[in-house]
Protein backbone atom coordinates (compact mmCIF):
# COMPACT_ATOMS: atom_id res chain seq x y z
CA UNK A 1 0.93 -6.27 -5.62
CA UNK A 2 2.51 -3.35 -4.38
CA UNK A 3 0.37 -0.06 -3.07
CA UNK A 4 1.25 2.45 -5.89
CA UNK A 5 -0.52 0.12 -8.12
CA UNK A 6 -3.45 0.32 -5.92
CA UNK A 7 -2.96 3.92 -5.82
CA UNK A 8 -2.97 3.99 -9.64
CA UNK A 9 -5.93 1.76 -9.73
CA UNK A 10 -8.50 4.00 -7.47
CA UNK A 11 -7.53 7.14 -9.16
CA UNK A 12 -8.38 5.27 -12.20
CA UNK A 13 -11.84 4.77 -10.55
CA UNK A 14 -12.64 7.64 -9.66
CA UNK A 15 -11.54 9.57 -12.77
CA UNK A 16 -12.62 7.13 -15.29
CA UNK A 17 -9.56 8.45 -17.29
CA UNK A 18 -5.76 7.31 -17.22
CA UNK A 19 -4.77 10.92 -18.40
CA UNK A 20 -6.45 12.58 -15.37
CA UNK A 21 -5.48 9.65 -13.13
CA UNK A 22 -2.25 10.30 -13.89
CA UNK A 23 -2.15 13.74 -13.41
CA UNK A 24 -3.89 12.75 -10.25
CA UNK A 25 -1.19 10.56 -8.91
CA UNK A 26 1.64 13.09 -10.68
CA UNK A 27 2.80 10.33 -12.87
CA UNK A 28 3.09 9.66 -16.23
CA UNK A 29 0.44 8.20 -18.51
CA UNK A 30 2.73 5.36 -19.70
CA UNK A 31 3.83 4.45 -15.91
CA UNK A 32 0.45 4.31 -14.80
CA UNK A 33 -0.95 2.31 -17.70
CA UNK A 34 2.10 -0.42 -17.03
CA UNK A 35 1.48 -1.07 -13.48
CA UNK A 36 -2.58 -1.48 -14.17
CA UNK A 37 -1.36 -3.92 -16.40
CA UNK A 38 0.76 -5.67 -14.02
CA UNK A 39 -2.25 -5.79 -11.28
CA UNK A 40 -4.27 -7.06 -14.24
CA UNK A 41 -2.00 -9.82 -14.71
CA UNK A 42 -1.63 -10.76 -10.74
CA UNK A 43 -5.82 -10.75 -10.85
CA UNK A 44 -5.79 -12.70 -13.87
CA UNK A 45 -8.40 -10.59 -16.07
CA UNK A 46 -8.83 -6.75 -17.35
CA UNK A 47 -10.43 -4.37 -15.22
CA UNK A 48 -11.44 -2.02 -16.96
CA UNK A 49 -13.12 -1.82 -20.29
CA UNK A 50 -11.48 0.97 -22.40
CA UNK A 51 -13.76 2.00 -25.27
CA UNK A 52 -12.55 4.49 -27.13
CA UNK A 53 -12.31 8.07 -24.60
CA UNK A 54 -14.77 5.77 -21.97
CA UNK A 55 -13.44 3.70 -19.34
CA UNK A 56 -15.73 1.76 -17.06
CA UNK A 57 -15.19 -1.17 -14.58
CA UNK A 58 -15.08 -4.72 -15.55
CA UNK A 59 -16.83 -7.51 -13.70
CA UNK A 60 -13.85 -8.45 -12.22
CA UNK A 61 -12.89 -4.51 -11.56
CA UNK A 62 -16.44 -4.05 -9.42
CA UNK A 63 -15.58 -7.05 -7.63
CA UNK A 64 -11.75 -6.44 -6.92
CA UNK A 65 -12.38 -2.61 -5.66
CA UNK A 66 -14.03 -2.38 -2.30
CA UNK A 67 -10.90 -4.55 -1.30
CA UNK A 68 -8.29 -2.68 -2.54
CA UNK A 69 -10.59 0.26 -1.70
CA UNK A 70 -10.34 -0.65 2.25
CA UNK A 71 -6.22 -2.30 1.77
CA UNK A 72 -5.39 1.38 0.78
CA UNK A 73 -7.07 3.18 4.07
CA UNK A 74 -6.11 1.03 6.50
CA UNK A 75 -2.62 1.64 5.01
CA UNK A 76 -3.27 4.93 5.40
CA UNK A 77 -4.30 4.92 8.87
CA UNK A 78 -1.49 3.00 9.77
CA UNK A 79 0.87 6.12 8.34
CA UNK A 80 -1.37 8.44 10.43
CA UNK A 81 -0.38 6.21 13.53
CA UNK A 82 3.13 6.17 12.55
CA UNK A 83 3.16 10.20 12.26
CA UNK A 84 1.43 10.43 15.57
CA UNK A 85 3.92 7.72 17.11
CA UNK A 86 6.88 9.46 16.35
CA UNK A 87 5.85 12.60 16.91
CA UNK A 88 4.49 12.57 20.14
CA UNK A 89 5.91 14.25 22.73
CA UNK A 90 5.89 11.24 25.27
CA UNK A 91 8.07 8.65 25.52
CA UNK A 92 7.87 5.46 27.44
CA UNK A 93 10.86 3.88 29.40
CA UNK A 94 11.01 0.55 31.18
CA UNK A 95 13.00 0.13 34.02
CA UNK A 96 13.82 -3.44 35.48
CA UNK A 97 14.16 -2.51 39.04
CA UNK A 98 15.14 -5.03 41.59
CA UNK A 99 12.83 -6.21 44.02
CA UNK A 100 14.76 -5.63 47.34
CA UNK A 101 15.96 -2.22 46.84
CA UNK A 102 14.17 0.15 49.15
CA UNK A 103 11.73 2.89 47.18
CA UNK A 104 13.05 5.48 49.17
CA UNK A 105 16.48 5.11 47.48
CA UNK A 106 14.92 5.49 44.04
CA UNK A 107 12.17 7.56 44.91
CA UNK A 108 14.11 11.02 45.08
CA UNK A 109 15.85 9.99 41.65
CA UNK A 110 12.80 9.51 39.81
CA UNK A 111 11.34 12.93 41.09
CA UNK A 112 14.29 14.60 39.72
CA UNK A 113 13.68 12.70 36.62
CA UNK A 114 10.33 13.70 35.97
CA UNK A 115 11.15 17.60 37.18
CA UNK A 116 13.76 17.50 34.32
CA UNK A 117 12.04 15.07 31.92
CA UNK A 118 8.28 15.35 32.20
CA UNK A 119 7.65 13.98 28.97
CA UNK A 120 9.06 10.57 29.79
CA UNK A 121 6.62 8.18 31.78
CA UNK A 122 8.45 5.66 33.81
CA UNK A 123 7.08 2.08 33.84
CA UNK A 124 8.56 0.02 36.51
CA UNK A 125 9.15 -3.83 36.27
CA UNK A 126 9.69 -5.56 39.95
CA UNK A 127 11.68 -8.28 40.07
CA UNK A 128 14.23 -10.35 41.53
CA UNK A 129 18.11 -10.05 40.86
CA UNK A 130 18.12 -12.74 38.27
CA UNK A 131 14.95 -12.02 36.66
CA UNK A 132 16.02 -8.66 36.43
CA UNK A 133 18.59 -9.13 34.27
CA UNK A 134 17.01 -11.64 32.28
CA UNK A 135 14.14 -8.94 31.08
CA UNK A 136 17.26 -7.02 30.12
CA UNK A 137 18.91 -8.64 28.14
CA UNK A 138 15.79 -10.14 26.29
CA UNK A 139 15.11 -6.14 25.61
CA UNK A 140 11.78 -6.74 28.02
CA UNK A 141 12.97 -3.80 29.83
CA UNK A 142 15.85 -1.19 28.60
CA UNK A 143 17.61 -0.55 31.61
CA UNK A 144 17.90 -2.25 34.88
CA UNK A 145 19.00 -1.05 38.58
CA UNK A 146 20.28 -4.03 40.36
CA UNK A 147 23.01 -6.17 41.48
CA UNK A 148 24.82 -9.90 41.44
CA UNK A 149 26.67 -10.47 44.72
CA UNK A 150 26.36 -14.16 43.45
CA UNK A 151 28.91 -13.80 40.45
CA UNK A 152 30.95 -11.59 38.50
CA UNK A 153 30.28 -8.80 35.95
CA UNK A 154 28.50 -9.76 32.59
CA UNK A 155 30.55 -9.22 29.59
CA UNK A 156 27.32 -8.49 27.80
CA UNK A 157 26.66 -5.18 30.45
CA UNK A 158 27.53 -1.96 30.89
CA UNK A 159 27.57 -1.01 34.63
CA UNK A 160 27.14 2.54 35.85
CA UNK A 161 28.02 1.90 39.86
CA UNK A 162 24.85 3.97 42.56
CA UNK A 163 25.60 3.11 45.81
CA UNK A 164 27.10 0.29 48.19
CA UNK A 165 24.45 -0.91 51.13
CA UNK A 166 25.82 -2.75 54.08
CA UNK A 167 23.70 -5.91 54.81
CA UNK A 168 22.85 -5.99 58.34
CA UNK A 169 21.26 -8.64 61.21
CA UNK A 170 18.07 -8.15 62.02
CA UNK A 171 16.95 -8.98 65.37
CA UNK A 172 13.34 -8.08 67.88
CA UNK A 173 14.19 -6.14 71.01
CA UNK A 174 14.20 -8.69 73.41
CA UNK A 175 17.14 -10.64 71.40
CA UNK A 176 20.19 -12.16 73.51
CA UNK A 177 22.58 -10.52 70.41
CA UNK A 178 20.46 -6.57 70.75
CA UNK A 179 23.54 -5.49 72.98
CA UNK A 180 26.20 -6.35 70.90
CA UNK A 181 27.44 -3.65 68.74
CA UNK A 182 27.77 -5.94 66.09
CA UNK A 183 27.64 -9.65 65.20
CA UNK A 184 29.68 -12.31 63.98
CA UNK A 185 28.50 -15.19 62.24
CA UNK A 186 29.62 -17.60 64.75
CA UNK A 187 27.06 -15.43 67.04
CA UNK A 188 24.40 -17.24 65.50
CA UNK A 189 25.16 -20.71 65.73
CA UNK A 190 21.52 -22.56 66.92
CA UNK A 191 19.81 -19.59 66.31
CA UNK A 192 16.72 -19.85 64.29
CA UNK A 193 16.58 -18.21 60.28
CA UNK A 194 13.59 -16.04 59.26
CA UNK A 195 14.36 -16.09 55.55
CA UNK A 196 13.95 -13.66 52.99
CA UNK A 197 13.39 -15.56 49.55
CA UNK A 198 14.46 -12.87 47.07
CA UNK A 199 17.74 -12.35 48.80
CA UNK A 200 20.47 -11.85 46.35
CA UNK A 201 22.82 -12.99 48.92
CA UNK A 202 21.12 -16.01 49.56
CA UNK A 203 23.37 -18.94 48.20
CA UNK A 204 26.64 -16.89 49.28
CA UNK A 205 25.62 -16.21 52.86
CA UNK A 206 24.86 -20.20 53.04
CA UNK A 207 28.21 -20.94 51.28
CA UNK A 208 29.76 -18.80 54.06
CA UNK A 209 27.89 -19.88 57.01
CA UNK A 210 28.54 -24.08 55.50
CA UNK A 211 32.45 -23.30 55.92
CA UNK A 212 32.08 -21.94 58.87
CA UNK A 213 30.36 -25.10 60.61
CA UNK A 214 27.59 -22.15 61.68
CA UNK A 215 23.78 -24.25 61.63
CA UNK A 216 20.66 -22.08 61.62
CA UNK A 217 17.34 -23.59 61.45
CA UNK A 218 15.18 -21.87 59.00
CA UNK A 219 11.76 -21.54 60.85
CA UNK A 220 9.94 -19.18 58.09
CA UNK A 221 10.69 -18.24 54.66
CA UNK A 222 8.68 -14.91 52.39
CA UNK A 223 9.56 -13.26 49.43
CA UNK A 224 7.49 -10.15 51.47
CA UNK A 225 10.28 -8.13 53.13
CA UNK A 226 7.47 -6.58 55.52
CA UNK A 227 6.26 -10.06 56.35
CA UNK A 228 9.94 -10.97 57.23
CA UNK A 229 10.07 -7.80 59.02
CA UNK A 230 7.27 -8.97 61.06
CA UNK A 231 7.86 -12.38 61.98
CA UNK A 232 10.85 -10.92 62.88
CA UNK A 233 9.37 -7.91 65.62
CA UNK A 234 6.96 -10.66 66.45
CA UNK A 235 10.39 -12.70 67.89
CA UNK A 236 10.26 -16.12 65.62
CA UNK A 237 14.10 -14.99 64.85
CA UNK A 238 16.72 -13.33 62.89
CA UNK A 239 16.80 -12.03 59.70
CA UNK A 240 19.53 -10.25 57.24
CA UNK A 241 18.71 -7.22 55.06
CA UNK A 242 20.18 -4.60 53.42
CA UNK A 243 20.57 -2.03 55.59
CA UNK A 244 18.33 0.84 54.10
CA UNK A 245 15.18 -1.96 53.49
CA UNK A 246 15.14 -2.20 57.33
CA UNK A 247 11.36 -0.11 58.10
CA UNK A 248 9.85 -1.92 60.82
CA UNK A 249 10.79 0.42 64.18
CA UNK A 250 10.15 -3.02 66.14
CA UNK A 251 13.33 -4.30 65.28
CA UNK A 252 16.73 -3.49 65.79
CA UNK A 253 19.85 -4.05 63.02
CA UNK A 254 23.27 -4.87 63.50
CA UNK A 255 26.35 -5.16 61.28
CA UNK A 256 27.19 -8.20 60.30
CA UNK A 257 31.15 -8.61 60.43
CA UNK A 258 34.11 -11.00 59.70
CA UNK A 259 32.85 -11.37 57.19
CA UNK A 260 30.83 -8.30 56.24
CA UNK A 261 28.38 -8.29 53.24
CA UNK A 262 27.77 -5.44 51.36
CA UNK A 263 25.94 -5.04 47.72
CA UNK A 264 27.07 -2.62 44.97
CA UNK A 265 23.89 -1.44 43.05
CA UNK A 266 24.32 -0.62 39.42
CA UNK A 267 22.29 0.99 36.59
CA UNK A 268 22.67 -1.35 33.74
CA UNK A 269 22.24 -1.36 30.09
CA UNK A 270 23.21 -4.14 27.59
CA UNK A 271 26.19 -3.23 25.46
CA UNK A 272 25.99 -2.22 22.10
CA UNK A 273 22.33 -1.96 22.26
CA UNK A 274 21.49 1.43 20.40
CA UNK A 275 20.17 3.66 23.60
CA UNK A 276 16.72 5.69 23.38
CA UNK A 277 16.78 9.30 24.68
CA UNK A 278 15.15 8.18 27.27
CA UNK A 279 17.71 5.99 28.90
CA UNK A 280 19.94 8.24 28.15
CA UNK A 281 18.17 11.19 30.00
CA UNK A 282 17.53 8.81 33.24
CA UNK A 283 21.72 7.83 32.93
CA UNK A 284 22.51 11.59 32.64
CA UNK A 285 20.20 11.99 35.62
CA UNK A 286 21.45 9.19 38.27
CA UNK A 287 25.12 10.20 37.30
CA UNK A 288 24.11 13.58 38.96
CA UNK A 289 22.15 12.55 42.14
CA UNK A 290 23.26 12.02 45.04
CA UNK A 291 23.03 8.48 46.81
CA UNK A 292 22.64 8.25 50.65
CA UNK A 293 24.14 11.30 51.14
CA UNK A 294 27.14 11.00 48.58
CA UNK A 295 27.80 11.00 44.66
CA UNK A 296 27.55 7.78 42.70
CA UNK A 297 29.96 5.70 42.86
CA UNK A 298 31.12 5.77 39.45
CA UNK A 299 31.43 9.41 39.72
CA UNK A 300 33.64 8.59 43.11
CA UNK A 301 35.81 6.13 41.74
CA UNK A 302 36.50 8.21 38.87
CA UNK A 303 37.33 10.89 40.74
CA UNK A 304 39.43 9.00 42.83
CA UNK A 305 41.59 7.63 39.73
CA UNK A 306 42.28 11.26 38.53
CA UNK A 307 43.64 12.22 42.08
CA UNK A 308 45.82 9.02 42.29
CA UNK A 309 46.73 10.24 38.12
CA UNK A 310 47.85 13.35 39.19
CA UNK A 311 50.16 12.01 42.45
CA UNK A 312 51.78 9.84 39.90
């Protein structure tokens, strides 16, 4: 059954004449007659009775119309939703964001985002690094902000380099290590861990500390940076953050050095995935803010290639 034959059928009804009904549906007679015939033939029996200039509903025709009656207004509803859909001014965007990056480096780039794009509402999906990128690439979200200090680049991504965020010690006041300027990791040999669970750095920094012969006993562990935060003030030991997550004035950061950790944060999209205006707006958008003080860093190293171009 297809819906011009219910079309076809209604007008049929209501005129109780194929040569209006075909006017009606601005068709011919012929065509209209043929694909009655064909619904006839799904339903298995006539529905109407044609007597001479009369038509008037068979058995089967009374029985068969309050059904087709309601199949063609819900389709018609459903075209009204469509039209309403697609022309509606507001637009949705999910944005994987994750979970360790401080608001207040996003914060100012969604403001300017919403002064320029006010018809584009921002829903925000928290999660860790990995998770993250899974709800990307599974199209749960359509862009992500994020990083992998763990591996490599994706083939499957298209990165669009923010900012790089030094990762830092974290220590309470009265700490033996608050006077040094900064802090080694054989500095913390015996010391005691407060962990943060969500820490993309995680299985690196334990790699890293392994070689190094460095044992830390892990006395708490959160995936609540302000609970870390404050186990930390409250002296049960060390922790290590990114440096712009630190927002607990009872505590007191360091760089950590030889090695030092730092995390390049990305705006991601999956490659060859057709892009909505909206992700394109928010791209257009980061590529022009300004990151702790400084243009993105794809806009830097960019910038940098064309001056090394034009030495050469």
């Amino acid at each position: 059954m297809e819906m011009h034959q219910v079309r076809y059928f209604l007008a049929v009804c209501e005129h109780l004449n194929f040569t209006q009904a075909a006017r009606g549906c601005h068709v011919t007679q012929p065509s209209l007659t043929r694909a009655i015939q064909l619904l006839e033939k799904e339903f298995g029996g006539r529905l109407f009775h044609r007597e001479r200039s009369r038509i008037r509903l068979t058995e089967l025709g009374r029985i068969v119309r309050p059904y087709l009656q309601e199949a063609w207004d819900n389709m018609e509803v459903a075209r009204q939703q469509a039209r309403d859909h697609v022309s509606s001014t507001t637009t949705q965007l999910r944005l994987a964001i994750m979970c360790t990056i401080a608001p207040a480096l996003l914060i100012q780039l969604f403001a300017r985002f919403r002064s320029s794009h006010p018809d584009v509402k921002l829903e925000l999906i928290d999660g860790t690094a990995q998770s993250v990128e899974e709800q990307l690439v599974a199209s749960s979200a359509e862009i992500a902000i994020y990083c992998r200090p763990d591996r490599g680049l994706d083939s499957r991504l298209n990165y669009l380099p923010l900012f790089r965020e030094q990762m830092m010690i974290v220590l309470p006041h009265t700490h033996r290590l608050v006077s040094h300027d900064q802090i080694e990791i054989s500095d913390l040999a015996g010391e005691k861990y407060v962990q943060r669970s969500f820490c993309e750095f995680n299985d690196v920094v334990d790699s890293v500390f392994d070689a190094r012969g460095v044992d830390c006993e892990t006395v708490y562990r959160s995936d609540r940076d302000d609970w870390v935060l404050a186990m930390i003030a409250s002296g049960f030991g060390f922790g290590f953050f990114p440096k712009y997550s630190i927002s607990n004035p009872d505590v007191v950061a360091r760089p950590l050095v030889n090695p030092e950790f730092w995390r390049e944060v990305s705006l991601t999209t999956v490659k060859g995935r057709p892009y909505s205006r909206a992700v394109g707006a928010l791209v257009h958008v980061a590529m022009r803010s300004s990151w702790l003080g400084e243009v993105p860093l794809a806009v830097r190293n960019l910038t940098a290639e064309d001056g090394r171009a034009a030495d050469d």
